[in-house]
PDB file of N, CA and C in Angstrom:
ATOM      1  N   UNK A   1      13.007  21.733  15.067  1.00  0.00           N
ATOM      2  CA  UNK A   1      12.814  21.035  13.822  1.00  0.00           C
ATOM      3  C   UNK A   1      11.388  20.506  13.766  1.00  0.00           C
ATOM      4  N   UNK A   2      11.039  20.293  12.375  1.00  0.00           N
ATOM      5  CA  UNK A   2       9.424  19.942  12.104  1.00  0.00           C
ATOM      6  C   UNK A   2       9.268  18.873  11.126  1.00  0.00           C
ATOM      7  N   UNK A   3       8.779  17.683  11.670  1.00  0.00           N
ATOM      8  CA  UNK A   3       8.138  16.105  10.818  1.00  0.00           C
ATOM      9  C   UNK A   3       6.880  16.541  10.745  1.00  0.00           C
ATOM     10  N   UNK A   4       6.526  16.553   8.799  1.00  0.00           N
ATOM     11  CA  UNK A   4       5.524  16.552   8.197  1.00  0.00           C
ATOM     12  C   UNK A   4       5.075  15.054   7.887  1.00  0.00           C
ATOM     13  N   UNK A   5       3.725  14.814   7.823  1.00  0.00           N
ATOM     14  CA  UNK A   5       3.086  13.656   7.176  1.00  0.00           C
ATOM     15  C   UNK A   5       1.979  13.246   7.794  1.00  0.00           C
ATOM     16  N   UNK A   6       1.868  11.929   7.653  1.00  0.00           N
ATOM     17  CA  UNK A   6       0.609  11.079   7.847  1.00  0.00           C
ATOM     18  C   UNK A   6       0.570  10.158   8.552  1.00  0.00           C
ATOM     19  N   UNK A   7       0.010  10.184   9.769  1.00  0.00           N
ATOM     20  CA  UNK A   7       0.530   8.735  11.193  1.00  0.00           C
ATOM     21  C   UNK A   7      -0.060   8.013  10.300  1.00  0.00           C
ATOM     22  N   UNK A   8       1.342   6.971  10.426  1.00  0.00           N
ATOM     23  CA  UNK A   8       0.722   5.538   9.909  1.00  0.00           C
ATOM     24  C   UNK A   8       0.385   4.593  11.495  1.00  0.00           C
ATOM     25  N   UNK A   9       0.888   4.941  12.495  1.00  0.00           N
ATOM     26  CA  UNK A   9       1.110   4.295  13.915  1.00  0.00           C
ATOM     27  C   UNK A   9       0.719   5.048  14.871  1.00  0.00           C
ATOM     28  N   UNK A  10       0.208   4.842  16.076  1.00  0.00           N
ATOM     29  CA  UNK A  10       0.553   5.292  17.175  1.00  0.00           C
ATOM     30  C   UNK A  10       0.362   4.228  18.263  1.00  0.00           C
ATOM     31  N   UNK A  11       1.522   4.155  19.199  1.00  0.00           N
ATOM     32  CA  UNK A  11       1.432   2.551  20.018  1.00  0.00           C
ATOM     33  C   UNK A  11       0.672   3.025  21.246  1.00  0.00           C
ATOM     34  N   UNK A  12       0.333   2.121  22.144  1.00  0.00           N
ATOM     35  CA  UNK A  12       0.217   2.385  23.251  1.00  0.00           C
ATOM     36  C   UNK A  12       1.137   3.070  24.345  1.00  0.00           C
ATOM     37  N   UNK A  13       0.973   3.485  25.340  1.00  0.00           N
ATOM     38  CA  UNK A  13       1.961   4.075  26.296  1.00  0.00           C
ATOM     39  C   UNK A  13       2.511   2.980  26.989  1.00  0.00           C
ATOM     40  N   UNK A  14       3.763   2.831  27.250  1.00  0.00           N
ATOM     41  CA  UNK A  14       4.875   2.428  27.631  1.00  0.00           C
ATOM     42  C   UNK A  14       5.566   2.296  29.303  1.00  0.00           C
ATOM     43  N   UNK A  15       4.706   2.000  30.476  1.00  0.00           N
ATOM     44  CA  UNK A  15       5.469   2.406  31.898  1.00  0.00           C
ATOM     45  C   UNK A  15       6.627   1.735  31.807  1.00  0.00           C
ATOM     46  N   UNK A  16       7.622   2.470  31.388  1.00  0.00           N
ATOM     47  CA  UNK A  16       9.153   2.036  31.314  1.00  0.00           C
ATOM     48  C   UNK A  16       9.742   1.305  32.649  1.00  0.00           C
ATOM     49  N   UNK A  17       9.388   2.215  33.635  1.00  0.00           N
ATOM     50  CA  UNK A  17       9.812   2.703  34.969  1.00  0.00           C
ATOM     51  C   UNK A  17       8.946   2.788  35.959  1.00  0.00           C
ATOM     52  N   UNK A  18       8.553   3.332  37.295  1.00  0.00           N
ATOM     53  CA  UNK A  18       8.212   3.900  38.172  1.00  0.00           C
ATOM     54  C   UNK A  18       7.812   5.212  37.891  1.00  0.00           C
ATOM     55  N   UNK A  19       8.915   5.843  37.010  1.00  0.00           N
ATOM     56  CA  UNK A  19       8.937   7.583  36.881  1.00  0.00           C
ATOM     57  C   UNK A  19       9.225   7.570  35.546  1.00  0.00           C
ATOM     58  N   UNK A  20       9.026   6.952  34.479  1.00  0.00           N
ATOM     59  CA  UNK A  20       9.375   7.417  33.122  1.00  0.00           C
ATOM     60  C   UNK A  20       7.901   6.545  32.165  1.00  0.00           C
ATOM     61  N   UNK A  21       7.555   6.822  31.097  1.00  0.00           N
ATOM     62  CA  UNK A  21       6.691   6.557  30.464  1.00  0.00           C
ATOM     63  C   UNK A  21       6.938   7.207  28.912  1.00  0.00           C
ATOM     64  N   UNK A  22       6.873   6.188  28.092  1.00  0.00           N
ATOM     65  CA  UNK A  22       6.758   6.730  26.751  1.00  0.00           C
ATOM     66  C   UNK A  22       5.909   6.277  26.007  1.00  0.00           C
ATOM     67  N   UNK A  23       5.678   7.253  24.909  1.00  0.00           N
ATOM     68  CA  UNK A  23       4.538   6.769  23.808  1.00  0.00           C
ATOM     69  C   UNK A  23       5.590   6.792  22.212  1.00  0.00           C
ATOM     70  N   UNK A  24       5.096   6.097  21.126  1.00  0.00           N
ATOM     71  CA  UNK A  24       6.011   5.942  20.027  1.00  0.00           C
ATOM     72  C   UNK A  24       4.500   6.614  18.764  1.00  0.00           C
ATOM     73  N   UNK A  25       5.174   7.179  18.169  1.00  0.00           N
ATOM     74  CA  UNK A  25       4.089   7.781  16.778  1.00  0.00           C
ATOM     75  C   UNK A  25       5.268   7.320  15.683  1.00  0.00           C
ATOM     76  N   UNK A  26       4.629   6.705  14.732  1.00  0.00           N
ATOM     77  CA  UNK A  26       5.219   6.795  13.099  1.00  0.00           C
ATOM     78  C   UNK A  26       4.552   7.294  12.135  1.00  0.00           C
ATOM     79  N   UNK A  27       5.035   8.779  11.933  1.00  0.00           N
ATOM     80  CA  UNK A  27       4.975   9.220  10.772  1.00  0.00           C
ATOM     81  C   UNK A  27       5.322   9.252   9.674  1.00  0.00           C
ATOM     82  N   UNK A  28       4.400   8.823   8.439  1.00  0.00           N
ATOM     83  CA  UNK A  28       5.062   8.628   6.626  1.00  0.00           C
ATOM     84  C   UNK A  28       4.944  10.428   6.123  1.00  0.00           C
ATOM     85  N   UNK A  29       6.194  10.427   5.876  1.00  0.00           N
ATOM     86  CA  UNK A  29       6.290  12.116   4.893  1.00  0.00           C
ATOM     87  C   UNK A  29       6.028  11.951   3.730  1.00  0.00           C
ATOM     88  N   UNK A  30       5.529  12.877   3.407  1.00  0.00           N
ATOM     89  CA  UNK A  30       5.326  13.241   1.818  1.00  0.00           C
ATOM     90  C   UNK A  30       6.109  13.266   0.985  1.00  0.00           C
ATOM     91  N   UNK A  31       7.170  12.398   0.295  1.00  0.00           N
ATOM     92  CA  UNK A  31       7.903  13.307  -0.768  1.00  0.00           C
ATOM     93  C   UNK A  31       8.189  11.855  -1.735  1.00  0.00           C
ATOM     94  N   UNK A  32       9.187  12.423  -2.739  1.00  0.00           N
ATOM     95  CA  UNK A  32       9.558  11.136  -3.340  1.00  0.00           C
ATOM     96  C   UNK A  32       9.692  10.013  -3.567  1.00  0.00           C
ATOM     97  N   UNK A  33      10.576   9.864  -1.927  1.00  0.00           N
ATOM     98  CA  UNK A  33      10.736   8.428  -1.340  1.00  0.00           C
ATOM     99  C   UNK A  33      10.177   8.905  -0.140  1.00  0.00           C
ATOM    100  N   UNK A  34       9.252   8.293   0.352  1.00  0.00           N
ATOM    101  CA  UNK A  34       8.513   8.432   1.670  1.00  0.00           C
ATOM    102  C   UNK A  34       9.390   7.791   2.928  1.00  0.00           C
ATOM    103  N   UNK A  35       9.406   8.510   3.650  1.00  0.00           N
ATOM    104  CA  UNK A  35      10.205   7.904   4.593  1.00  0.00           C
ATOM    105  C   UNK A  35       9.192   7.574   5.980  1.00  0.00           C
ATOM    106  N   UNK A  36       9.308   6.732   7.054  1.00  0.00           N
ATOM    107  CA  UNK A  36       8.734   5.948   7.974  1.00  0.00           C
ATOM    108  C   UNK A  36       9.601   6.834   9.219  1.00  0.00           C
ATOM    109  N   UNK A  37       8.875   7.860   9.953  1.00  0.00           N
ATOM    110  CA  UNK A  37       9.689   7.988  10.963  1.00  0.00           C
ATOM    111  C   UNK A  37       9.300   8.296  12.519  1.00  0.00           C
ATOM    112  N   UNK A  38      10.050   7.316  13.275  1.00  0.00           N
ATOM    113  CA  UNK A  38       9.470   6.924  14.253  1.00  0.00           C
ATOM    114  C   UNK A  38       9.577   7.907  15.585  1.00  0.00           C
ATOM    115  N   UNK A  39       8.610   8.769  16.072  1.00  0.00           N
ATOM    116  CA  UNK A  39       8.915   9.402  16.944  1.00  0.00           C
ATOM    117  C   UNK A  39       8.435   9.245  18.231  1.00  0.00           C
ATOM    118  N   UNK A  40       8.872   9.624  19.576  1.00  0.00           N
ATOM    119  CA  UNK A  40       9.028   9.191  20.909  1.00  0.00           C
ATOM    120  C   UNK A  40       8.621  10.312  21.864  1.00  0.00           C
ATOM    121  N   UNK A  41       7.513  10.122  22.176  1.00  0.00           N
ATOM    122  CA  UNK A  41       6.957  11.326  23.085  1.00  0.00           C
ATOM    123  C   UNK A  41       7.054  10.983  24.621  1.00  0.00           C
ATOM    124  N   UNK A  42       7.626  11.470  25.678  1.00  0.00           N
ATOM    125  CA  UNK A  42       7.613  11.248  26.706  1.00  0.00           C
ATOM    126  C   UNK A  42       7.161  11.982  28.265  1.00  0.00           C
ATOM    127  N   UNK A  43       7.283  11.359  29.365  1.00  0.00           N
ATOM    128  CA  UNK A  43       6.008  11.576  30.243  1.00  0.00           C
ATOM    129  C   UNK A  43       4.881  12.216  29.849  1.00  0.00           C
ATOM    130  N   UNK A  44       4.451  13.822  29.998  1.00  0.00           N
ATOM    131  CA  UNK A  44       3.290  14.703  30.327  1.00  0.00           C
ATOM    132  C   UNK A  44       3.063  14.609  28.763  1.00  0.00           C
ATOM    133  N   UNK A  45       3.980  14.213  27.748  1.00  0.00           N
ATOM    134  CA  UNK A  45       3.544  14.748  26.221  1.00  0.00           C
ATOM    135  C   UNK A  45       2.983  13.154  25.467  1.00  0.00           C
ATOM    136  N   UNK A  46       2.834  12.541  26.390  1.00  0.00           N
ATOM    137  CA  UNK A  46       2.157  10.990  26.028  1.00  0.00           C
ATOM    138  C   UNK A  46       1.078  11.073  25.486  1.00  0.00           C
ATOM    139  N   UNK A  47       0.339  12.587  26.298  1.00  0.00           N
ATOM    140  CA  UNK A  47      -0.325  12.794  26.087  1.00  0.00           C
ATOM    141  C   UNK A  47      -1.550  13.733  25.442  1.00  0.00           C
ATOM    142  N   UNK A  48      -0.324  14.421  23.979  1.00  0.00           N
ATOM    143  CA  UNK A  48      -0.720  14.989  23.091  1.00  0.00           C
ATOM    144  C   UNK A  48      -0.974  14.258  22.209  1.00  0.00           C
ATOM    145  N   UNK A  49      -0.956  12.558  22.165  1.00  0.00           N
ATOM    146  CA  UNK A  49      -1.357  11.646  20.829  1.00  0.00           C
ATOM    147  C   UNK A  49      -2.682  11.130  21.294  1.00  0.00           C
ATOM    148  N   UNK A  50      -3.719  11.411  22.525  1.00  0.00           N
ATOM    149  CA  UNK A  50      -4.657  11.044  22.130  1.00  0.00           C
ATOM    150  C   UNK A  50      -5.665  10.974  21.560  1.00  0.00           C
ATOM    151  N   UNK A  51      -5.612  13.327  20.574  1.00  0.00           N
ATOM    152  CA  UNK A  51      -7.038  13.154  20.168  1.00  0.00           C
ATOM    153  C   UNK A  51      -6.376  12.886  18.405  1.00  0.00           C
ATOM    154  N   UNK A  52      -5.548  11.758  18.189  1.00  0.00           N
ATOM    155  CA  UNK A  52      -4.945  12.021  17.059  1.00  0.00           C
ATOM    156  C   UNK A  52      -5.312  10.324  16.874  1.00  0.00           C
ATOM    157  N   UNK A  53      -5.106  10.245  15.419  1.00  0.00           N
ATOM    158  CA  UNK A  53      -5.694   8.302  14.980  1.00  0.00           C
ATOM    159  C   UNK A  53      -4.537   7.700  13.321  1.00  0.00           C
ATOM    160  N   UNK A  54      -4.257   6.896  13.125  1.00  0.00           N
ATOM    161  CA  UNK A  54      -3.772   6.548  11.852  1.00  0.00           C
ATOM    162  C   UNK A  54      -4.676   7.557  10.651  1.00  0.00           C
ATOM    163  N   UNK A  55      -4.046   7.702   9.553  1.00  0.00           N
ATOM    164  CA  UNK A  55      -4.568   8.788   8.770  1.00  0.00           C
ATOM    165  C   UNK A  55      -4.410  10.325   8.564  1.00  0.00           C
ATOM    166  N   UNK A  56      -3.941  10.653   9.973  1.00  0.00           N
ATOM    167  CA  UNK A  56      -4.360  11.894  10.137  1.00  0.00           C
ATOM    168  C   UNK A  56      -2.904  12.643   9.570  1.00  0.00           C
ATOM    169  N   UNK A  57      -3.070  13.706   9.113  1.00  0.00           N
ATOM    170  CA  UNK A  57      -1.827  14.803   8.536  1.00  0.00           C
ATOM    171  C   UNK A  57      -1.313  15.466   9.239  1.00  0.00           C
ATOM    172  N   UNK A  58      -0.371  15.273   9.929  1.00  0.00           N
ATOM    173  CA  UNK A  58       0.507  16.446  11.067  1.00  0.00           C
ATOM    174  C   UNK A  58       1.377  16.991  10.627  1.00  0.00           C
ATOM    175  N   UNK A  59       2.012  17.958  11.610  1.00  0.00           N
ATOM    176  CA  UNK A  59       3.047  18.702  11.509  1.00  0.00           C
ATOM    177  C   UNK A  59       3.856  18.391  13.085  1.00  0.00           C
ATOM    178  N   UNK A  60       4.866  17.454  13.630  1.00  0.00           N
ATOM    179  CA  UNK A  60       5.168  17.472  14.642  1.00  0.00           C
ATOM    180  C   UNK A  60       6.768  18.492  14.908  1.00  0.00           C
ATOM    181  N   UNK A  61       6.784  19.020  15.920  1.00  0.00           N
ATOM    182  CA  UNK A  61       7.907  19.551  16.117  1.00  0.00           C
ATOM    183  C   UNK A  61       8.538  18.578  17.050  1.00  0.00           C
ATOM    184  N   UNK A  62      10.089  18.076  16.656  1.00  0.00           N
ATOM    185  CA  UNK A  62      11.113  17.638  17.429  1.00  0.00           C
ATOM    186  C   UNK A  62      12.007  18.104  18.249  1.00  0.00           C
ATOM    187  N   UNK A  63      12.859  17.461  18.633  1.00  0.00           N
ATOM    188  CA  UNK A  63      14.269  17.539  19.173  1.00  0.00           C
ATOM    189  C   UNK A  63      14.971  16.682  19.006  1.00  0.00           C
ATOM    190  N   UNK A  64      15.961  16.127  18.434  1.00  0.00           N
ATOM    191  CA  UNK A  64      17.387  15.425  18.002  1.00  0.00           C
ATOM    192  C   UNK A  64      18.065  15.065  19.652  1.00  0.00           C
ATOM    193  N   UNK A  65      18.044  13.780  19.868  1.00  0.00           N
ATOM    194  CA  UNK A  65      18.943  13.536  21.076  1.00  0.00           C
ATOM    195  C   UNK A  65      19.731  12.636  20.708  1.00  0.00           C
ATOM    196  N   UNK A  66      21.207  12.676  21.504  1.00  0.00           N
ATOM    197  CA  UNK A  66      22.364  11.417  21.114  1.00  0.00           C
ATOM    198  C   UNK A  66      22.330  11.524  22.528  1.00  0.00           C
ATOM    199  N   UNK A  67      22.975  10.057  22.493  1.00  0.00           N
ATOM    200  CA  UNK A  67      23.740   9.946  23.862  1.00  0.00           C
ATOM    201  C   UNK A  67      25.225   8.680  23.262  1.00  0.00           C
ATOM    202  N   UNK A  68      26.180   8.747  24.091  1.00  0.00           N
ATOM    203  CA  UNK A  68      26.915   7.444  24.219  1.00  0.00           C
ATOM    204  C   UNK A  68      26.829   7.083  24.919  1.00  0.00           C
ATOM    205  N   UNK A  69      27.087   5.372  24.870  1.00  0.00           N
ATOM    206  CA  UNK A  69      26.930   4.606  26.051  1.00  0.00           C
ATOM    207  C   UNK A  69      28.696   3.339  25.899  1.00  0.00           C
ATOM    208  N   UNK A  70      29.011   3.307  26.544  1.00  0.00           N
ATOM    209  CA  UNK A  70      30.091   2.194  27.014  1.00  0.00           C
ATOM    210  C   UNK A  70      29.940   1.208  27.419  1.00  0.00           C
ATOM    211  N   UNK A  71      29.897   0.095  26.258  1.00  0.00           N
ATOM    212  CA  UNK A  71      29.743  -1.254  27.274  1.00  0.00           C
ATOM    213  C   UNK A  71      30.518  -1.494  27.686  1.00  0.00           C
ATOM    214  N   UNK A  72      30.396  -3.040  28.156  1.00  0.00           N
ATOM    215  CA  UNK A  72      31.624  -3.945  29.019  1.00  0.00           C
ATOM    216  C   UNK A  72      32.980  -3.756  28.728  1.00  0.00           C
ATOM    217  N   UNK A  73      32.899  -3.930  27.285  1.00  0.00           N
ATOM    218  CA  UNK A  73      34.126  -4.350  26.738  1.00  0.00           C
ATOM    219  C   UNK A  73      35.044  -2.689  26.652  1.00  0.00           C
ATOM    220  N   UNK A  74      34.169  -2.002  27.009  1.00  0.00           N
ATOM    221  CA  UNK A  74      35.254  -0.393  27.111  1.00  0.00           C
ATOM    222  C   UNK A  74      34.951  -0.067  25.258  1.00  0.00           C
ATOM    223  N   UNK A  75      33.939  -0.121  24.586  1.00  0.00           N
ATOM    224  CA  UNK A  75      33.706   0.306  23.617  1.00  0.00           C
ATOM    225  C   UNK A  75      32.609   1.152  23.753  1.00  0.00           C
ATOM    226  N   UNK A  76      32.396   2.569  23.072  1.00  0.00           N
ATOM    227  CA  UNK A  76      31.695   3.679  22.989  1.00  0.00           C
ATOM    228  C   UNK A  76      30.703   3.087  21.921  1.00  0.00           C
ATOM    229  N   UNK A  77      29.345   3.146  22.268  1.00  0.00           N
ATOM    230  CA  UNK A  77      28.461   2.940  21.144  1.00  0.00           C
ATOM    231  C   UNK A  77      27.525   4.486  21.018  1.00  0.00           C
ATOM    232  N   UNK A  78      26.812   4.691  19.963  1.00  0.00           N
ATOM    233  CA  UNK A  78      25.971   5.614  19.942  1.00  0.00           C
ATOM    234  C   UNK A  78      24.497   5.564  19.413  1.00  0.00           C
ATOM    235  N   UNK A  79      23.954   6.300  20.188  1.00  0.00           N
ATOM    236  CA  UNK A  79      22.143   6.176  19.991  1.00  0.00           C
ATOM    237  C   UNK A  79      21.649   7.514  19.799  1.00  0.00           C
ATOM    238  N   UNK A  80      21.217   7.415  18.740  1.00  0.00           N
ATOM    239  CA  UNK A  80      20.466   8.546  18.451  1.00  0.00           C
ATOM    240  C   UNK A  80      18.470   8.609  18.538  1.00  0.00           C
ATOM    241  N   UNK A  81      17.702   9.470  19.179  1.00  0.00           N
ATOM    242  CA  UNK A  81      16.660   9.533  19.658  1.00  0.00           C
ATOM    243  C   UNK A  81      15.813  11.080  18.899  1.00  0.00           C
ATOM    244  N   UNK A  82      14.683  10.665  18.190  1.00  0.00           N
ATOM    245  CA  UNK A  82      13.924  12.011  18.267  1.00  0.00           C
ATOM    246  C   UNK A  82      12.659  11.898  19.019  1.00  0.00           C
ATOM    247  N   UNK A  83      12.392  12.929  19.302  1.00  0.00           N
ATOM    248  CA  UNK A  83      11.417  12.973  20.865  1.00  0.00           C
ATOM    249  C   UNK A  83      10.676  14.268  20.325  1.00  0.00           C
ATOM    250  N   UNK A  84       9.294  14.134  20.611  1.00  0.00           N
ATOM    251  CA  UNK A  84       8.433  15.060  20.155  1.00  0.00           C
ATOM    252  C   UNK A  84       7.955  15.646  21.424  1.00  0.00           C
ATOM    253  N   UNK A  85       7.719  16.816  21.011  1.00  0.00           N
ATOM    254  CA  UNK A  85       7.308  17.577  22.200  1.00  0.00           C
ATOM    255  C   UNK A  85       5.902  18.913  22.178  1.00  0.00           C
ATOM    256  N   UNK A  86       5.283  18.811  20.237  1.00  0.00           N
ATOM    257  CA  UNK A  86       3.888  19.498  19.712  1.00  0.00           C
ATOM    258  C   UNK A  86       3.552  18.370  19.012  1.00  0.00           C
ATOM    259  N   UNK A  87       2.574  18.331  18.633  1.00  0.00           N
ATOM    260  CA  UNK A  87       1.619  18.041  17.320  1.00  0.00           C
ATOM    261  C   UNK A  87       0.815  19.108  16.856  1.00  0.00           C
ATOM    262  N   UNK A  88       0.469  19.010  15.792  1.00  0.00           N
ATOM    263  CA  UNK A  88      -1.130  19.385  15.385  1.00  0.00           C
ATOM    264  C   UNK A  88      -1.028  19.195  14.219  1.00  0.00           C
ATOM    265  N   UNK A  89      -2.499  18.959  13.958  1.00  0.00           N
ATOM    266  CA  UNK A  89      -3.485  18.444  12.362  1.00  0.00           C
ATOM    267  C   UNK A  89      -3.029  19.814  11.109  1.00  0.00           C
ATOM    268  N   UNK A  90      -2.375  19.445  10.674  1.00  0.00           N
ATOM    269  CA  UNK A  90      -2.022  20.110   9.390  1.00  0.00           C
ATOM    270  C   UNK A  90      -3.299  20.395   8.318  1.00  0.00           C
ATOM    271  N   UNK A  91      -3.647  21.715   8.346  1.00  0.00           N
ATOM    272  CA  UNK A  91      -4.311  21.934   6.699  1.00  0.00           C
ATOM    273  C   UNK A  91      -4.077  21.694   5.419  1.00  0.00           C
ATOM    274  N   UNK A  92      -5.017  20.941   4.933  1.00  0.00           N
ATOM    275  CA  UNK A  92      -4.688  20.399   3.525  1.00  0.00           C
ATOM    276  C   UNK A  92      -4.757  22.002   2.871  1.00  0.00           C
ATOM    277  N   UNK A  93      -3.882  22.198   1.901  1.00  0.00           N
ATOM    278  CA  UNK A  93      -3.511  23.465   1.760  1.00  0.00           C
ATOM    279  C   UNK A  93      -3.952  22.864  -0.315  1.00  0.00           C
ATOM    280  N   UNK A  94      -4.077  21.755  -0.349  1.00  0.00           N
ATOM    281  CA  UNK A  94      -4.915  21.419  -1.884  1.00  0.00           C
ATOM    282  C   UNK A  94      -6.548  22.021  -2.074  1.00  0.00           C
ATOM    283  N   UNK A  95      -7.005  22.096  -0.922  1.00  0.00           N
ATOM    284  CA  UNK A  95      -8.461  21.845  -0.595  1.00  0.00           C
ATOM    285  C   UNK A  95      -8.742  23.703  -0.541  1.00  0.00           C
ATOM    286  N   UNK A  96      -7.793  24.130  -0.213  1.00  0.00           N
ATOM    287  CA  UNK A  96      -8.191  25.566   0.116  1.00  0.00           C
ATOM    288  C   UNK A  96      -8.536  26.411  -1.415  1.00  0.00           C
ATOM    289  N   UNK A  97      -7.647  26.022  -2.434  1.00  0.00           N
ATOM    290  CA  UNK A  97      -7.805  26.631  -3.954  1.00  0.00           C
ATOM    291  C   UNK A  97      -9.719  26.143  -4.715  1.00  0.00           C
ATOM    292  N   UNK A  98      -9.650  24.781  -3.721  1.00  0.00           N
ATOM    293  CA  UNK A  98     -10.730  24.432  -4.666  1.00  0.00           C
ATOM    294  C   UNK A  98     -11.755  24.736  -3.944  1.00  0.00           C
ATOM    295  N   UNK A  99     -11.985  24.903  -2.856  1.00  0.00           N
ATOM    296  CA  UNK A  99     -13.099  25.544  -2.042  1.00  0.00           C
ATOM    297  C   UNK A  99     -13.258  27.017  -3.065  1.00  0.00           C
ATOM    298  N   UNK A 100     -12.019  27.844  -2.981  1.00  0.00           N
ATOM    299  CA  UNK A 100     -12.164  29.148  -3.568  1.00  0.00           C
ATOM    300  C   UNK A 100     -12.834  29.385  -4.917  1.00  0.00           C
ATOM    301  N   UNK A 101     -12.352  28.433  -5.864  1.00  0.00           N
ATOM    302  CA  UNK A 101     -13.309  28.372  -6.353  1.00  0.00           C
ATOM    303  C   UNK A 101     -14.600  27.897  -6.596  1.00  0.00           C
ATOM    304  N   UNK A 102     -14.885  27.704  -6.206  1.00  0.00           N
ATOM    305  CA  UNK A 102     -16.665  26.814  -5.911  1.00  0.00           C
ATOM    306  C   UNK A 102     -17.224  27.732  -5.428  1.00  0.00           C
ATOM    307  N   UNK A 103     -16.577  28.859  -4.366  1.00  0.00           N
ATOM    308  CA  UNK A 103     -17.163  30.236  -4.060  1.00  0.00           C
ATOM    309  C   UNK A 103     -18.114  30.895  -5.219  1.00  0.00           C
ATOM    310  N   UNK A 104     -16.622  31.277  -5.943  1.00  0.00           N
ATOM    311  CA  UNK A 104     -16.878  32.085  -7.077  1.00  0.00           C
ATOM    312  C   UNK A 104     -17.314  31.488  -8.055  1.00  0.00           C
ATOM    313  N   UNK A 105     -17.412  30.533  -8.296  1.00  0.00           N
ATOM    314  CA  UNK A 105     -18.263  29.913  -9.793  1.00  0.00           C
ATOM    315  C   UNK A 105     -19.558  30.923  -9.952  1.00  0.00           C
ATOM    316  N   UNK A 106     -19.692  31.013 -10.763  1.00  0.00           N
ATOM    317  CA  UNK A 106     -21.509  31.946 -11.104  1.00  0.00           C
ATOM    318  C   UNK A 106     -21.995  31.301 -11.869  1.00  0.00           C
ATOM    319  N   UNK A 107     -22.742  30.132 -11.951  1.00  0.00           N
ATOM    320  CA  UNK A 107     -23.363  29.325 -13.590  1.00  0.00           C
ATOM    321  C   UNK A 107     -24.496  30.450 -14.296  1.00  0.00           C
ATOM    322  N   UNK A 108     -24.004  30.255 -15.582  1.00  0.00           N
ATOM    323  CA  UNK A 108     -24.575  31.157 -16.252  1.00  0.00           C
ATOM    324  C   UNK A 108     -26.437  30.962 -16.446  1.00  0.00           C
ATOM    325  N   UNK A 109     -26.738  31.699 -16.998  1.00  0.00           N
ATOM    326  CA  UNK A 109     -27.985  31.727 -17.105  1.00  0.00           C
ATOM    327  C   UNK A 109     -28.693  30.867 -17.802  1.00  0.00           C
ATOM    328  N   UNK A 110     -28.141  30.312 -18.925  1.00  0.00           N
ATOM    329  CA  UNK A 110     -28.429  29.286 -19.807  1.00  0.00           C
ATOM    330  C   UNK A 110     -29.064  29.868 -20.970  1.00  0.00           C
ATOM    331  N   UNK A 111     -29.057  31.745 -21.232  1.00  0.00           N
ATOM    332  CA  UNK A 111     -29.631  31.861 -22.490  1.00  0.00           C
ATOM    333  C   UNK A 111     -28.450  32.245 -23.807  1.00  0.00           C
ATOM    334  N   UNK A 112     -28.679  31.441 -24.650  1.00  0.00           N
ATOM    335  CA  UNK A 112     -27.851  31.397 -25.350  1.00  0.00           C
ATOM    336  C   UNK A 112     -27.075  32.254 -26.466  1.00  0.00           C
ATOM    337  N   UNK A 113     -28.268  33.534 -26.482  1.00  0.00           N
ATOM    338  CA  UNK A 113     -27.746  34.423 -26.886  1.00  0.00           C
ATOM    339  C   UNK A 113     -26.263  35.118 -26.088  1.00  0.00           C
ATOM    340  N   UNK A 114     -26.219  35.237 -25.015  1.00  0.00           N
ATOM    341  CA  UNK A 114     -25.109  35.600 -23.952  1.00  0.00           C
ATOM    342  C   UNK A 114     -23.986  34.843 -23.960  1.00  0.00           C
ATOM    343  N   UNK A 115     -23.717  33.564 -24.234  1.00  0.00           N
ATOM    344  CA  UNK A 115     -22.892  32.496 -24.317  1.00  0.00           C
ATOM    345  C   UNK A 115     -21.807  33.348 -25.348  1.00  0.00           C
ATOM    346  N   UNK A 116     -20.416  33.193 -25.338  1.00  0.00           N
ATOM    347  CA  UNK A 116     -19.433  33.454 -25.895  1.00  0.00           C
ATOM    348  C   UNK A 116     -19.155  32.097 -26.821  1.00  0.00           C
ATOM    349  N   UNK A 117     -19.408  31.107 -26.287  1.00  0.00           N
ATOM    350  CA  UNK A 117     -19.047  29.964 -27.237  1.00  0.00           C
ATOM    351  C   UNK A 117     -19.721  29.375 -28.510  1.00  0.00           C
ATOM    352  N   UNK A 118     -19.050  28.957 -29.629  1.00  0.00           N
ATOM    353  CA  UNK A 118     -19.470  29.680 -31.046  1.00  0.00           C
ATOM    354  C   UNK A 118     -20.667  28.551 -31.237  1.00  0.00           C
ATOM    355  N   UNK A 119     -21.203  27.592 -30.523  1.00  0.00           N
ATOM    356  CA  UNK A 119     -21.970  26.507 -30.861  1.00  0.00           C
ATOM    357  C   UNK A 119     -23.365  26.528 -29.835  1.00  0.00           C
TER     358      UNK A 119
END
């Protein structure tokens, strides 16, 4: 699965543990209602958020994790986790039409006999 948008966040790294370490990114998506969503990169991939800053347009690929857990009382609770494991800087795909044209523009010559327009 793939989270589109725009880091609004990225926290510092996290020594949970001895042997575990996480980093947290929040990404805002593009759409209607923008949604805030918080993703969790862990050990060796801590360290695909550093050449990245608030602002920037990604495309992250996930993974969906649940787990249950049982407390004291013998009740099943549930946690759900997404955990990133790519990034990269998304092309503004607005910018590509208008480059194209700015290519091709040709400004005309300025003599007015040639002009199509009646004034």
């Amino acid at each position: 699965m793939e989270v589109s948008g725009v880091i609004k966040l990225i926290n510092a790294e996290q020594q949970v543990s001895a042997s575990f370490k996480k980093r947290e990114l929040v990404v805002t998506t593009d759409e209607q209602y923008p949604q805030h969503i918080m993703i969790e990169f862990t050990q060796d991939k801590c360290d695909l958020l550093n050449n990245y800053k608030s602002g920037d347009s990604v495309k992250v690929s996930i993974n969906l994790r649940g787990r249950e857990w049982i407390n004291p009382q013998g009740e099943a609770k549930y946690f759900n986790q997404i955990q990133g494991w790519r990034i990269e800087k998304e092309q503004g795909s607005a910018q590509a039409p208008v480059q194209q044209q700015a290519q091709t523009f040709e400004p005309s010559s300025g003599n007015a006999e040639e002009s199509d327009l009646p004034f």
